[in-house]
PDB file of N, CA and C in Angstrom:
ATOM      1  N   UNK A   1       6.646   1.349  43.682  1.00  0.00           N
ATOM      2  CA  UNK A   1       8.027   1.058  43.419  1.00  0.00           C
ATOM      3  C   UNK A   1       8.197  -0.141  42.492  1.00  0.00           C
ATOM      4  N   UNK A   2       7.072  -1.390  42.732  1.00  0.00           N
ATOM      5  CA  UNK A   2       7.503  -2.384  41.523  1.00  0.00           C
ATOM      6  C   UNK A   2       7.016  -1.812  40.262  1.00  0.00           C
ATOM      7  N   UNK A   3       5.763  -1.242  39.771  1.00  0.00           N
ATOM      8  CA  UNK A   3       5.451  -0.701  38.897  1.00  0.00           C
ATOM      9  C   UNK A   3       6.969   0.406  37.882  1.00  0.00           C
ATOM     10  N   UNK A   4       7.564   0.756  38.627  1.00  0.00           N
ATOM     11  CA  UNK A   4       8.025   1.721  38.303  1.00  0.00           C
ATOM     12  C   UNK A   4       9.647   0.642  37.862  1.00  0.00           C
ATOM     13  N   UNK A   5       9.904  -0.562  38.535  1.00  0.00           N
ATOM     14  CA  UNK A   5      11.007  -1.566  38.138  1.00  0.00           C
ATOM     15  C   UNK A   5      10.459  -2.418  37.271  1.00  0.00           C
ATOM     16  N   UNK A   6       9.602  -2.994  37.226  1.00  0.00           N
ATOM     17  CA  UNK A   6       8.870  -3.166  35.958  1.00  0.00           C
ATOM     18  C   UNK A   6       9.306  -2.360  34.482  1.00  0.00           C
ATOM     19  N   UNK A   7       8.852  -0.989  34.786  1.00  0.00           N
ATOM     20  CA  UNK A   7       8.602  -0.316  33.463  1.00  0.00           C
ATOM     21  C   UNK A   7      10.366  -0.051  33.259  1.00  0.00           C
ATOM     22  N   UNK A   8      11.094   0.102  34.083  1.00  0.00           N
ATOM     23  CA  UNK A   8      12.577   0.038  33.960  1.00  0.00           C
ATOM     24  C   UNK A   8      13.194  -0.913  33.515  1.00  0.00           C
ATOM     25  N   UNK A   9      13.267  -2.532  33.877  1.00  0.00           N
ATOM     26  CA  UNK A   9      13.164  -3.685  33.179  1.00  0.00           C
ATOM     27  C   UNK A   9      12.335  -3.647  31.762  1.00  0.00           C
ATOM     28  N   UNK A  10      11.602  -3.170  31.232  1.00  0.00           N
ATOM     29  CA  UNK A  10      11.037  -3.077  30.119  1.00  0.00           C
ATOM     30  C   UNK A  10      11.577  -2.477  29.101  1.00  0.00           C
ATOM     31  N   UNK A  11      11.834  -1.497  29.656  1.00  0.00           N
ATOM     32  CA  UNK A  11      12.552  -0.411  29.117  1.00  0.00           C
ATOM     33  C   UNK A  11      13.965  -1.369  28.682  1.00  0.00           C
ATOM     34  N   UNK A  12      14.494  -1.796  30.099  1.00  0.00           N
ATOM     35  CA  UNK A  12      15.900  -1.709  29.228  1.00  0.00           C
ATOM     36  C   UNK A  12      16.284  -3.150  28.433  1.00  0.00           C
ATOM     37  N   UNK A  13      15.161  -3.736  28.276  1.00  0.00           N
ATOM     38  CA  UNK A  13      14.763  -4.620  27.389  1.00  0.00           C
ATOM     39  C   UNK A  13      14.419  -4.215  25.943  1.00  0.00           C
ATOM     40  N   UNK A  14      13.619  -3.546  25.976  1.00  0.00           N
ATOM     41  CA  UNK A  14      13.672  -2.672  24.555  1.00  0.00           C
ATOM     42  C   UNK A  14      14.606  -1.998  23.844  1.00  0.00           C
ATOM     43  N   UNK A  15      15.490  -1.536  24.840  1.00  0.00           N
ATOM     44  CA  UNK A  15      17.026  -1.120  24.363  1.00  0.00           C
ATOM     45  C   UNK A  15      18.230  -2.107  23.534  1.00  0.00           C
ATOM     46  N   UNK A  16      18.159  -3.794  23.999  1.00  0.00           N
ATOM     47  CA  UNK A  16      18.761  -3.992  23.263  1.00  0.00           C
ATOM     48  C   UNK A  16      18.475  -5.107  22.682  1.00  0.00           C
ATOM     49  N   UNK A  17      17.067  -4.982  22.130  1.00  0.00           N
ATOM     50  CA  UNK A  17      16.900  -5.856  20.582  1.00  0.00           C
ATOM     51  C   UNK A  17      17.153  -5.604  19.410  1.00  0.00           C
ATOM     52  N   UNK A  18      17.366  -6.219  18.931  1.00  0.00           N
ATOM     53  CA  UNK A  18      18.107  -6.020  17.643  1.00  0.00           C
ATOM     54  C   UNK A  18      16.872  -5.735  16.734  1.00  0.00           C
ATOM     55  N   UNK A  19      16.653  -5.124  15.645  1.00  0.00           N
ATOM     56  CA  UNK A  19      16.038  -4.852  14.959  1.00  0.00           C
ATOM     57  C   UNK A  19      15.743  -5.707  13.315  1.00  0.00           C
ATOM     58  N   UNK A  20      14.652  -6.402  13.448  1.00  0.00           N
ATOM     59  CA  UNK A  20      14.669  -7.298  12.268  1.00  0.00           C
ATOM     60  C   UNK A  20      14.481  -6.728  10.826  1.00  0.00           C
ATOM     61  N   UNK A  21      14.919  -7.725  10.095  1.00  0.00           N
ATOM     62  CA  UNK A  21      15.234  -7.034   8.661  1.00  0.00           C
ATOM     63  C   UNK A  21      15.190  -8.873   7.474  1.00  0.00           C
ATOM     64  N   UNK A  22      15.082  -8.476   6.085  1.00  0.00           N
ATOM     65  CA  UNK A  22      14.876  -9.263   5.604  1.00  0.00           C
ATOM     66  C   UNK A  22      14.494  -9.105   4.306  1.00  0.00           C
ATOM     67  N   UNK A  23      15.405 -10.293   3.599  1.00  0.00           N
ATOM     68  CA  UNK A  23      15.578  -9.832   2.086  1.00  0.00           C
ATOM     69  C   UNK A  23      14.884 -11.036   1.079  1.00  0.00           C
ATOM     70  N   UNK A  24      13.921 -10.319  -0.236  1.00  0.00           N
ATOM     71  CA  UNK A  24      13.439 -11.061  -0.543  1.00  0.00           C
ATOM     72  C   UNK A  24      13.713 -11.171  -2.590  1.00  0.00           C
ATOM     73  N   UNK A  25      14.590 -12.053  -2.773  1.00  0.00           N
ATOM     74  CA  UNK A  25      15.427 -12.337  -3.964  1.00  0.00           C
ATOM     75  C   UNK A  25      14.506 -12.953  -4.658  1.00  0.00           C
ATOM     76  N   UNK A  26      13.862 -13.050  -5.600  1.00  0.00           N
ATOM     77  CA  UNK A  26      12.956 -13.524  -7.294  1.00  0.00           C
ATOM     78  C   UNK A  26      14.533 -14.417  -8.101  1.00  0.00           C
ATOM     79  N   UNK A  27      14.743 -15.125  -8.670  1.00  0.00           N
ATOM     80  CA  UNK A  27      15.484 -15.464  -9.609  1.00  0.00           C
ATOM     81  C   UNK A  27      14.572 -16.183 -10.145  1.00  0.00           C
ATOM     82  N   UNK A  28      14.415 -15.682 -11.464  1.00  0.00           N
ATOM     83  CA  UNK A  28      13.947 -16.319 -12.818  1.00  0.00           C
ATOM     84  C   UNK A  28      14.476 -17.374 -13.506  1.00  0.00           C
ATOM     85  N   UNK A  29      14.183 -18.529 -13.799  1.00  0.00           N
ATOM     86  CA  UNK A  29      15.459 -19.335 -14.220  1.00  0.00           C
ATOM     87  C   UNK A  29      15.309 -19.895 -15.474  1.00  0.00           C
ATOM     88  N   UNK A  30      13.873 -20.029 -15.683  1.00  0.00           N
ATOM     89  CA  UNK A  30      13.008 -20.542 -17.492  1.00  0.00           C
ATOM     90  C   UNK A  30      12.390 -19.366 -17.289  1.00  0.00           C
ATOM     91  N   UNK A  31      11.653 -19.467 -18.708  1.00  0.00           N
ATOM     92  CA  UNK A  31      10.844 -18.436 -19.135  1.00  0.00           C
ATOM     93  C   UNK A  31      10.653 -19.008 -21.038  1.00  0.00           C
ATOM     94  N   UNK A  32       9.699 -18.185 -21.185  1.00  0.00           N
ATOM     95  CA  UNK A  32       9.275 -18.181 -22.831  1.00  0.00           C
ATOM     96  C   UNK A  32       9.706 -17.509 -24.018  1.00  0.00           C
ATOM     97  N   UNK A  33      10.446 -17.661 -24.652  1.00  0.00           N
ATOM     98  CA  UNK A  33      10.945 -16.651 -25.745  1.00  0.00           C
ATOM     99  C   UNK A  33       9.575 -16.256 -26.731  1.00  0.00           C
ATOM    100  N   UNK A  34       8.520 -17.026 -26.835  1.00  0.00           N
ATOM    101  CA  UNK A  34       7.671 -16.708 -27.456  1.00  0.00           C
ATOM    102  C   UNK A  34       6.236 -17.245 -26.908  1.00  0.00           C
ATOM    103  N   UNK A  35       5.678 -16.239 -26.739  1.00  0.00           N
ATOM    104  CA  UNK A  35       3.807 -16.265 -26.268  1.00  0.00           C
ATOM    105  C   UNK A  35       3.424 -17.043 -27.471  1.00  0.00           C
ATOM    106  N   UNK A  36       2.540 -18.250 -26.985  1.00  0.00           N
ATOM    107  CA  UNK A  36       1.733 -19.166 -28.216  1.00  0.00           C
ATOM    108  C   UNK A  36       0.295 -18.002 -28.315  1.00  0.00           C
ATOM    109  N   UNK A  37      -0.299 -17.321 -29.151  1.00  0.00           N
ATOM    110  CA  UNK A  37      -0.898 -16.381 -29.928  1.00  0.00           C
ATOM    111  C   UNK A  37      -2.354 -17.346 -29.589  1.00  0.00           C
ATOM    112  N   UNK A  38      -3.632 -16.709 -29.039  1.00  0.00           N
ATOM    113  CA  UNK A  38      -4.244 -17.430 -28.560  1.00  0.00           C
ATOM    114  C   UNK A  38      -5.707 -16.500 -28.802  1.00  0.00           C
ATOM    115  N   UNK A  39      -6.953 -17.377 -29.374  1.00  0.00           N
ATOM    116  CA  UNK A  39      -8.142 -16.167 -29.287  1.00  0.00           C
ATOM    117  C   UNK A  39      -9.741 -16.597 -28.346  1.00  0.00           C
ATOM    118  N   UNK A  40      -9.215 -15.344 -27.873  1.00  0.00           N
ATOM    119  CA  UNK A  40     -10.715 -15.366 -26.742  1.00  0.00           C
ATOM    120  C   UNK A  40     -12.056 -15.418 -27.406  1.00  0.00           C
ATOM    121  N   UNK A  41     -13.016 -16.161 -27.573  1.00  0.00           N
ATOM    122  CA  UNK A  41     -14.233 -16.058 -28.155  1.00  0.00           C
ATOM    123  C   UNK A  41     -14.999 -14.790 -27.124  1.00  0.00           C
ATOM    124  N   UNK A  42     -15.787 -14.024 -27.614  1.00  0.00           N
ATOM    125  CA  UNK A  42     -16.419 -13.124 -26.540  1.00  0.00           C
ATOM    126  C   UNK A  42     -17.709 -13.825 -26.212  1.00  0.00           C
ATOM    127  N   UNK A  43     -18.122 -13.849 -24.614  1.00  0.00           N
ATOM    128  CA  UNK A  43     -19.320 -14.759 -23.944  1.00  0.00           C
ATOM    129  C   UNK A  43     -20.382 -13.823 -24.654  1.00  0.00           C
ATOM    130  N   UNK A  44     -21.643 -14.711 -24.879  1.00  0.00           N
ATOM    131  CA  UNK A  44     -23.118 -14.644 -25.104  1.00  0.00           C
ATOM    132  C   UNK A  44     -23.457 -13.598 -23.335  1.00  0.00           C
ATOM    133  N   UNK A  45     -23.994 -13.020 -23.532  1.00  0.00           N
ATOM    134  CA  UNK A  45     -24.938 -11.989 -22.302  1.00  0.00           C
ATOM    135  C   UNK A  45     -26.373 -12.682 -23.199  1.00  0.00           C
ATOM    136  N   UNK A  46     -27.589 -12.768 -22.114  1.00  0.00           N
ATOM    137  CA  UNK A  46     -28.347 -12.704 -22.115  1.00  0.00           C
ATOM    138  C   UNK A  46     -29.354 -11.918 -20.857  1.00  0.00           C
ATOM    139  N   UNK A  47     -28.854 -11.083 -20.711  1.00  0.00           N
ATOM    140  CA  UNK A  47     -29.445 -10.263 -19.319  1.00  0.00           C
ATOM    141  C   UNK A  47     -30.309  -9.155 -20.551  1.00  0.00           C
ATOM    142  N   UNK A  48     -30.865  -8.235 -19.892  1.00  0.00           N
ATOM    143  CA  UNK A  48     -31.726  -7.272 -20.572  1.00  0.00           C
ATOM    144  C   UNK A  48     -30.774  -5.713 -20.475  1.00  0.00           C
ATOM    145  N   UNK A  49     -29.653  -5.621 -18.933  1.00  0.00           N
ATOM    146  CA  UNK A  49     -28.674  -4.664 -19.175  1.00  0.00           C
ATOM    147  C   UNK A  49     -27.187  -5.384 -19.747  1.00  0.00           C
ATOM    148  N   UNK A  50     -26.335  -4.035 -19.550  1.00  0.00           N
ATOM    149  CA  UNK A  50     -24.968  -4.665 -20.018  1.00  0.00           C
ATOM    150  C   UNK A  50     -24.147  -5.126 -19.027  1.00  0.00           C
ATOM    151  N   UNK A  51     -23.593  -6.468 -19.204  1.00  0.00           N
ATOM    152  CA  UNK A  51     -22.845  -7.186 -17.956  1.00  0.00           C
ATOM    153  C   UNK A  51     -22.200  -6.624 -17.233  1.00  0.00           C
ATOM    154  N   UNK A  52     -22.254  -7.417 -15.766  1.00  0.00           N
ATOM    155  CA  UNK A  52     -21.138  -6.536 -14.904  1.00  0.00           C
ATOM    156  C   UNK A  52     -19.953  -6.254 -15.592  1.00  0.00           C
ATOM    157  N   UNK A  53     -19.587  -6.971 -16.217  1.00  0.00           N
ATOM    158  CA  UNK A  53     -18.043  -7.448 -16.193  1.00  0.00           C
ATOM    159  C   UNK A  53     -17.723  -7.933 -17.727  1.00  0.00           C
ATOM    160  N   UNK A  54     -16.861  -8.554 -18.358  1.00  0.00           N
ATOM    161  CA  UNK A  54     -16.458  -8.367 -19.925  1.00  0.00           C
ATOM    162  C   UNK A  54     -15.838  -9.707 -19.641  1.00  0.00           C
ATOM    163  N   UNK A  55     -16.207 -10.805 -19.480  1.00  0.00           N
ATOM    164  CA  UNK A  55     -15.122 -12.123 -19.009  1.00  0.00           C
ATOM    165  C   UNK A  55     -14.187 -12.391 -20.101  1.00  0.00           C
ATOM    166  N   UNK A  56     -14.482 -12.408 -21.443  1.00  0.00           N
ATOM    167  CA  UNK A  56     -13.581 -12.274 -22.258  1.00  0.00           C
ATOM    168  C   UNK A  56     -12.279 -11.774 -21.913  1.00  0.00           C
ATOM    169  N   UNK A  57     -12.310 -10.019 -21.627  1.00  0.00           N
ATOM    170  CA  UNK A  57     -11.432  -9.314 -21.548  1.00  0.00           C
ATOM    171  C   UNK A  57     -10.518  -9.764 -19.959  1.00  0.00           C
ATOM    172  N   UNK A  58     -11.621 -11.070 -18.593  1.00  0.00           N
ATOM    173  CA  UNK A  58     -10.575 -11.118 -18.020  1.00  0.00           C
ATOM    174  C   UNK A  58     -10.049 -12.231 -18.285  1.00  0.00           C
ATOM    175  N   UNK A  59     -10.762 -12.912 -18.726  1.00  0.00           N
ATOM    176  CA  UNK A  59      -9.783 -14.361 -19.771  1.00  0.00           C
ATOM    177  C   UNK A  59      -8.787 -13.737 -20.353  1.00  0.00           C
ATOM    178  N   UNK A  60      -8.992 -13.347 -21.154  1.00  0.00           N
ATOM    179  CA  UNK A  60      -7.707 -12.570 -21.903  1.00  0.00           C
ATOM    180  C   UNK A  60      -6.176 -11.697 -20.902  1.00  0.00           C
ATOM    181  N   UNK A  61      -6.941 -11.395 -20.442  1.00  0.00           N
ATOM    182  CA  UNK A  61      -5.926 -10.361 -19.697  1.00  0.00           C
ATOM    183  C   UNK A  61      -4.842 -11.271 -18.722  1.00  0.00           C
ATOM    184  N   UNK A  62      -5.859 -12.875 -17.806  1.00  0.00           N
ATOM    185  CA  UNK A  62      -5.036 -13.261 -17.291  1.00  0.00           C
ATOM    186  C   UNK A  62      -4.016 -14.378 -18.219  1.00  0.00           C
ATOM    187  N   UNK A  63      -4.597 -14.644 -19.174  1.00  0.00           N
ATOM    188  CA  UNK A  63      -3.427 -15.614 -20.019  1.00  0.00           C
ATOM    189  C   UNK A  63      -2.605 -14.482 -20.593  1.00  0.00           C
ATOM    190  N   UNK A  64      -2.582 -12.943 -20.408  1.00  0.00           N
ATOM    191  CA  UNK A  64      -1.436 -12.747 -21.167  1.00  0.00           C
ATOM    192  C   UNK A  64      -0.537 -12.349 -19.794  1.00  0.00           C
ATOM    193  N   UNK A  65      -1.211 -12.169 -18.485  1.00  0.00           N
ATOM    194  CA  UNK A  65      -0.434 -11.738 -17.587  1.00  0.00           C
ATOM    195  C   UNK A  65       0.218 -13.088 -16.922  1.00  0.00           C
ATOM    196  N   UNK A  66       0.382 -14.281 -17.533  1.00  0.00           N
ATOM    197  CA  UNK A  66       0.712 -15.195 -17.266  1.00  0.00           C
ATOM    198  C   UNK A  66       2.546 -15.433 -18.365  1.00  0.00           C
ATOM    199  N   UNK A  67       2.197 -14.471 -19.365  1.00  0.00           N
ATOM    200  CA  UNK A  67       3.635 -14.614 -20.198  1.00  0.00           C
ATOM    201  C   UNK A  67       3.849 -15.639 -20.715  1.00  0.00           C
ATOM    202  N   UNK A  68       2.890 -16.468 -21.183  1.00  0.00           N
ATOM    203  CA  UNK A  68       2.871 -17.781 -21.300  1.00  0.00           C
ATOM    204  C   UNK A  68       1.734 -17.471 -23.291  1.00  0.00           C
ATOM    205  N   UNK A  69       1.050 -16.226 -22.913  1.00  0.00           N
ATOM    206  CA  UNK A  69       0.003 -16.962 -24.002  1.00  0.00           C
ATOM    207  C   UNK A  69      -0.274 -15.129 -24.462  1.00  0.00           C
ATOM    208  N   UNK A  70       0.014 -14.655 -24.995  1.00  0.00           N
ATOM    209  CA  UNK A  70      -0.681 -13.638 -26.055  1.00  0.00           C
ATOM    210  C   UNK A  70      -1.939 -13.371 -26.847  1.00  0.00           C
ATOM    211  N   UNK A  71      -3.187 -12.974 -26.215  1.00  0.00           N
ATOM    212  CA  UNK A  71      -4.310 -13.080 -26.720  1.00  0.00           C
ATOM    213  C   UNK A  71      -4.280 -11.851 -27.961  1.00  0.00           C
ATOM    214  N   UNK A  72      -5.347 -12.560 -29.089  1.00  0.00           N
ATOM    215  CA  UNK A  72      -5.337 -12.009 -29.829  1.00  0.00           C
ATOM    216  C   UNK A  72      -6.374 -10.774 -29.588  1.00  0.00           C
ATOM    217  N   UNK A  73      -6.735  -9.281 -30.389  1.00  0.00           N
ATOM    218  CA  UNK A  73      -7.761  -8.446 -30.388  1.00  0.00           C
ATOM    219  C   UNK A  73      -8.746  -9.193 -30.623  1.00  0.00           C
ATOM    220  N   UNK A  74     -10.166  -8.950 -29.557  1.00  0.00           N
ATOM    221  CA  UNK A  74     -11.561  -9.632 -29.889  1.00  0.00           C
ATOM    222  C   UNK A  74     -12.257  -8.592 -31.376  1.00  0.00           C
ATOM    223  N   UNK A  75     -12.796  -9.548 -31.747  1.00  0.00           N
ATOM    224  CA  UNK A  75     -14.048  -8.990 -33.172  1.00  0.00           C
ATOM    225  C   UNK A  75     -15.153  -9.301 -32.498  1.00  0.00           C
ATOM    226  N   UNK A  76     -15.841  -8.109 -32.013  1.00  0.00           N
ATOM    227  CA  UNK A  76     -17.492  -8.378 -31.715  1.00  0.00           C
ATOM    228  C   UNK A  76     -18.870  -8.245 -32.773  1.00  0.00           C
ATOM    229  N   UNK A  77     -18.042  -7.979 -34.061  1.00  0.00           N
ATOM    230  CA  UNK A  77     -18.990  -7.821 -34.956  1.00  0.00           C
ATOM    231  C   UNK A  77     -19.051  -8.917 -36.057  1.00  0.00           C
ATOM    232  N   UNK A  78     -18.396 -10.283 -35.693  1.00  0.00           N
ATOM    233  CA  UNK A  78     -18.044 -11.655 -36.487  1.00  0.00           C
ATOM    234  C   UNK A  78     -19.818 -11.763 -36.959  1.00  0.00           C
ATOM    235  N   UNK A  79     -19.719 -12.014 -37.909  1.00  0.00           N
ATOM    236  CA  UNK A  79     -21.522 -12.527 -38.363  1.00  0.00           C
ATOM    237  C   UNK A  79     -21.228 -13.679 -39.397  1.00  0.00           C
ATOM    238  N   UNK A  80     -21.591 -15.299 -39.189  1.00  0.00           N
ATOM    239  CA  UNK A  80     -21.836 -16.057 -39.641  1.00  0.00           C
ATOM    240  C   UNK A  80     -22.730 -16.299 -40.410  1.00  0.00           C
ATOM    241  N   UNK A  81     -22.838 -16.553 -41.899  1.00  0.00           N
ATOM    242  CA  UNK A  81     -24.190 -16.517 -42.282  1.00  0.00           C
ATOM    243  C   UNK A  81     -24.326 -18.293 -43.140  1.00  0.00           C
TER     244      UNK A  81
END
């Protein structure tokens, strides 16, 4: 019988909570009219395969996903003589 007033008290506890909710507003207030134009040098590999990974391309990727900086296209075939 308490088991069973228990789960009745529970019950009618669950009946009247209110149900939560919640709002989540961004306002932008500065920002950049113009990306400063910016160039990634591409890293030296010295391994014997090809790198995990392209760090250039995530250098690059996060200064432009920053809206702040516009990387320029890499040249991997630059030859200094």
């Amino acid at each position: 019988m308490r088991v069973l007033k228990r789960i009745i008290f529970i019950g009618l506890l669950l009946q009247f909570t209110l149900p939560a909710s919640a709002e989540l507003r961004i306002e932008i207030t500065k920002g950049v009219d113009n990306a400063v134009r910016v160039a990634v040098v591409p890293f030296a590999w010295r391994g014997k395969r090809k790198p995990p990974i392209d760090v250039s391309d995530v250098v690059s990727s996060d200064l432009g996903l920053s809206g702040r900086f516009e990387a320029l296209p890499t040249i991997t075939d630059v030859k200094f003589s």
